[in-house]
C-alpha atoms as a PDB file:
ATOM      1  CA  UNK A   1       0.000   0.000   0.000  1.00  0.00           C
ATOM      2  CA  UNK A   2       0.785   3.932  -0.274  1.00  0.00           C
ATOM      3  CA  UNK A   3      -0.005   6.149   1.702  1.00  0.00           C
ATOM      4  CA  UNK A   4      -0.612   9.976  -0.677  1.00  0.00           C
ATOM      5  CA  UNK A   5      -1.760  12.965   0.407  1.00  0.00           C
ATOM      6  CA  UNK A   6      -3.903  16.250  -1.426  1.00  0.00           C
ATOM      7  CA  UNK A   7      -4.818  19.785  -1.256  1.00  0.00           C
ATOM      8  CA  UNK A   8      -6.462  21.793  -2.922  1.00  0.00           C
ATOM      9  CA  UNK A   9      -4.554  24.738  -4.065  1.00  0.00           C
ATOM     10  CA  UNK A  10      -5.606  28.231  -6.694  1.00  0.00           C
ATOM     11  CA  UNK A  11      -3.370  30.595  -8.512  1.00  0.00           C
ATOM     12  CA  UNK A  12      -3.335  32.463  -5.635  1.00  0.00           C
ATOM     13  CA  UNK A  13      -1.279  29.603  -3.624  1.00  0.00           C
ATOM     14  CA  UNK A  14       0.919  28.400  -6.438  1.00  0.00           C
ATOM     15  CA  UNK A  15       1.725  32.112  -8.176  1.00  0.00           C
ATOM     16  CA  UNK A  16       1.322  34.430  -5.277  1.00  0.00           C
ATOM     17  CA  UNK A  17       1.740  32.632  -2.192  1.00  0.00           C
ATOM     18  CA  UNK A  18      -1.224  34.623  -1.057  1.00  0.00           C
ATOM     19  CA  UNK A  19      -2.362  31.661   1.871  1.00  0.00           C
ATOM     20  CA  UNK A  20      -0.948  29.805   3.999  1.00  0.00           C
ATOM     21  CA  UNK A  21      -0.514  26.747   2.656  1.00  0.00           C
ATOM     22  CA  UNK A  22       2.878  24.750   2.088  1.00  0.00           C
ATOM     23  CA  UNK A  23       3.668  21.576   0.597  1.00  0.00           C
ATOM     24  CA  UNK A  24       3.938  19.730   3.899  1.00  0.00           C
ATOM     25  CA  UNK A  25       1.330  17.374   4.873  1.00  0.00           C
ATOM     26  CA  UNK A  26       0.176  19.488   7.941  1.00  0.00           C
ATOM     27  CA  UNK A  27      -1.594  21.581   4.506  1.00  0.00           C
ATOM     28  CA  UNK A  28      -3.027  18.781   3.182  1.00  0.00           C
ATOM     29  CA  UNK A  29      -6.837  18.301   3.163  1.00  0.00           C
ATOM     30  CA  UNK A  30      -7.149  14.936   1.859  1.00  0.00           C
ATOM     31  CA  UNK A  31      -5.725  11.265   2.322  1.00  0.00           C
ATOM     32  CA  UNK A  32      -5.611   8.759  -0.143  1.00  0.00           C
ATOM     33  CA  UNK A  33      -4.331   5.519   0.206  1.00  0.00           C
ATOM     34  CA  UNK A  34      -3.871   3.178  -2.618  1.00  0.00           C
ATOM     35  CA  UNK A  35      -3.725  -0.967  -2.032  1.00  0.00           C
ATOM     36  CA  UNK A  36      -2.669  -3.310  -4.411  1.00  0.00           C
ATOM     37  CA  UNK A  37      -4.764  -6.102  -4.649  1.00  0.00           C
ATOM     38  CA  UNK A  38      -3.845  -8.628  -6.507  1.00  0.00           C
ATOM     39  CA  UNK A  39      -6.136 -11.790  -7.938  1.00  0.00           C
ATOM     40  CA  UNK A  40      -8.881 -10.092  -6.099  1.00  0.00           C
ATOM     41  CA  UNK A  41     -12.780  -9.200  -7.293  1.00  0.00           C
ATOM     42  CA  UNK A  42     -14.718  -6.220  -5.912  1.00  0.00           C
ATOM     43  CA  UNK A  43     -17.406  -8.465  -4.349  1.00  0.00           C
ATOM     44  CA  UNK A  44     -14.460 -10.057  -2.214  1.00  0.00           C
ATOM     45  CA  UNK A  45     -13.349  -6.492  -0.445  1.00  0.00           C
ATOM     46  CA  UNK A  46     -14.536  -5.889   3.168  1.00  0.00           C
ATOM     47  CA  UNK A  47     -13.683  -2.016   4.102  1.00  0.00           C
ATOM     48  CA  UNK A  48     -14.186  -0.506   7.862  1.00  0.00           C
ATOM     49  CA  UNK A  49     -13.160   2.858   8.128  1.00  0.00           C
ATOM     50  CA  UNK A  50     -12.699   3.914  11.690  1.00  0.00           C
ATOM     51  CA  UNK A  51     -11.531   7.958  12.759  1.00  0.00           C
ATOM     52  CA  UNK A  52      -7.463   6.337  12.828  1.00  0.00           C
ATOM     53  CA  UNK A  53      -7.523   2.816  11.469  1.00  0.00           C
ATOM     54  CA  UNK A  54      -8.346   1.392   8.541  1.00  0.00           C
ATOM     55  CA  UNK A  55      -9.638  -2.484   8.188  1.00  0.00           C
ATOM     56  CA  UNK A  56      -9.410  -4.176   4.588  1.00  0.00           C
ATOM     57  CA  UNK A  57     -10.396  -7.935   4.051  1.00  0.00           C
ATOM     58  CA  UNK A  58     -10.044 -10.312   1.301  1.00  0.00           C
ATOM     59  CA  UNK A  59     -10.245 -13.883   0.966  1.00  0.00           C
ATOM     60  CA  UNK A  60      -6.862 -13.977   0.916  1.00  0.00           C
ATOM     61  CA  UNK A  61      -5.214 -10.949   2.348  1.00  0.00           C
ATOM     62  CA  UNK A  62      -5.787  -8.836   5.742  1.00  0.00           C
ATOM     63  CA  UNK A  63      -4.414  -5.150   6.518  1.00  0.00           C
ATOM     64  CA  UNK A  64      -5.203  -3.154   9.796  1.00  0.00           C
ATOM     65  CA  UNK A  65      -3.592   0.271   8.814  1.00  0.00           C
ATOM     66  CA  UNK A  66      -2.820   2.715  11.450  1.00  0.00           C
ATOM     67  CA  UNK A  67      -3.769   6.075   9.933  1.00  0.00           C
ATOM     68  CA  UNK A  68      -1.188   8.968  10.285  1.00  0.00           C
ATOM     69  CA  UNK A  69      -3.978  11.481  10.960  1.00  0.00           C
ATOM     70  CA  UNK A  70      -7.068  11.504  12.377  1.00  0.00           C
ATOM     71  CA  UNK A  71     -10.254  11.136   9.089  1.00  0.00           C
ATOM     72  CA  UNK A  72     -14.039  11.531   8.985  1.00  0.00           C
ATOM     73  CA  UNK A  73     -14.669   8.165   8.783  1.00  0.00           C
ATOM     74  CA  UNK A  74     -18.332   8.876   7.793  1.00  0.00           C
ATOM     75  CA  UNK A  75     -17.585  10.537   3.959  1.00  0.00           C
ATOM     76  CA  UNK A  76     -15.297   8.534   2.633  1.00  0.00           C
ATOM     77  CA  UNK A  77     -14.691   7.844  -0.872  1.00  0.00           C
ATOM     78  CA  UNK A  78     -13.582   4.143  -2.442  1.00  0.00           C
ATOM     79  CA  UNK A  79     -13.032   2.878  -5.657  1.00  0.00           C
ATOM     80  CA  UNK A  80     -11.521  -0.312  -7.466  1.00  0.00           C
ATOM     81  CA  UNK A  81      -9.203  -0.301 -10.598  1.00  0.00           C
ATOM     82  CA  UNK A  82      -9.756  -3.457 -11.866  1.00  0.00           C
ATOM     83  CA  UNK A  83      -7.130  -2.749 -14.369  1.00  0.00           C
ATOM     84  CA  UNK A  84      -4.173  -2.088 -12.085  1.00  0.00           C
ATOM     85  CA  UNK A  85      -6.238  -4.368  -9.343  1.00  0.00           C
ATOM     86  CA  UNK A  86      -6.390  -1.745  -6.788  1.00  0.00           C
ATOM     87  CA  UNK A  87      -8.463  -0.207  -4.382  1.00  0.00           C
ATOM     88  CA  UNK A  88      -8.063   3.551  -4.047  1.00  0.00           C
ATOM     89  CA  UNK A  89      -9.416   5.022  -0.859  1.00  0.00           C
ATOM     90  CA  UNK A  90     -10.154   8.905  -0.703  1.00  0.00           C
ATOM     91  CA  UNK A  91     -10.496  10.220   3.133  1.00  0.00           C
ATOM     92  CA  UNK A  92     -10.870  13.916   4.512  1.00  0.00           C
ATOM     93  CA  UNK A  93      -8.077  14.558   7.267  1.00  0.00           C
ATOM     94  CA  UNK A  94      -9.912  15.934  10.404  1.00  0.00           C
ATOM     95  CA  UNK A  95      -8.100  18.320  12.297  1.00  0.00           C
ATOM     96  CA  UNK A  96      -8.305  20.772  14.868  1.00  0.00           C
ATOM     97  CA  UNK A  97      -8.728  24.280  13.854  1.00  0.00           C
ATOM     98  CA  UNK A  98      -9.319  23.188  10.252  1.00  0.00           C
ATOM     99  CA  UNK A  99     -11.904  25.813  10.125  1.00  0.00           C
ATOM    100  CA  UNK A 100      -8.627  28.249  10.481  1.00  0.00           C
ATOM    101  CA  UNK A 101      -6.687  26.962   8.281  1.00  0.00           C
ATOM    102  CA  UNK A 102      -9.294  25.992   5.591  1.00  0.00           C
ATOM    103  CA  UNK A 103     -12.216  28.503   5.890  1.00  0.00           C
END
């Protein structure tokens, strides 16, 4: 697996520098963690999404993930390549005084 991270950035970030964002991950507002899943059908994944660990089960393979940062577990976004035979999982990072940082 691999772990990415995304923000959403404008002209205004990447020309100007007008907000505060940086490239780190503390800027970040999304998580998305790709798992390569070989020899495996949709219809076989189990996903549980909890606020810092993540719970994937196939026939044939188990992963309990620790999550770097805490998610909203509740609007989560997931969705199977078939063609690379991986399972691409989109979570928002929940942190506090997002609603700073992020208005």
């Amino acid at each position: 697996y691999e772990i990415l991270f995304k923000q959403c950035v404008g002209t205004e970030d990447v020309f100007f520098g007008m907000s505060r964002k940086d490239p780190s991950t503390a800027c970040c507002e999304d998580m998305v963690i790709k798992i390569k899943l070989p020899e495996t059908k949709y219809s076989d994944i189990t996903l549980d999404i909890q606020d810092k660990v993540l719970d994937l089960r196939t026939p044939k393979k188990k992963l309990l993930l620790h999550l770097p940062y805490r998610v909203d577990s509740k609007n989560g976004k997931a969705r199977f390549l078939s063609e690379e035979e991986t399972l691409e999982v989109t979570l928002r990072v929940s942190r506090m005084f997002d609603f700073i940082n992020f208005a």
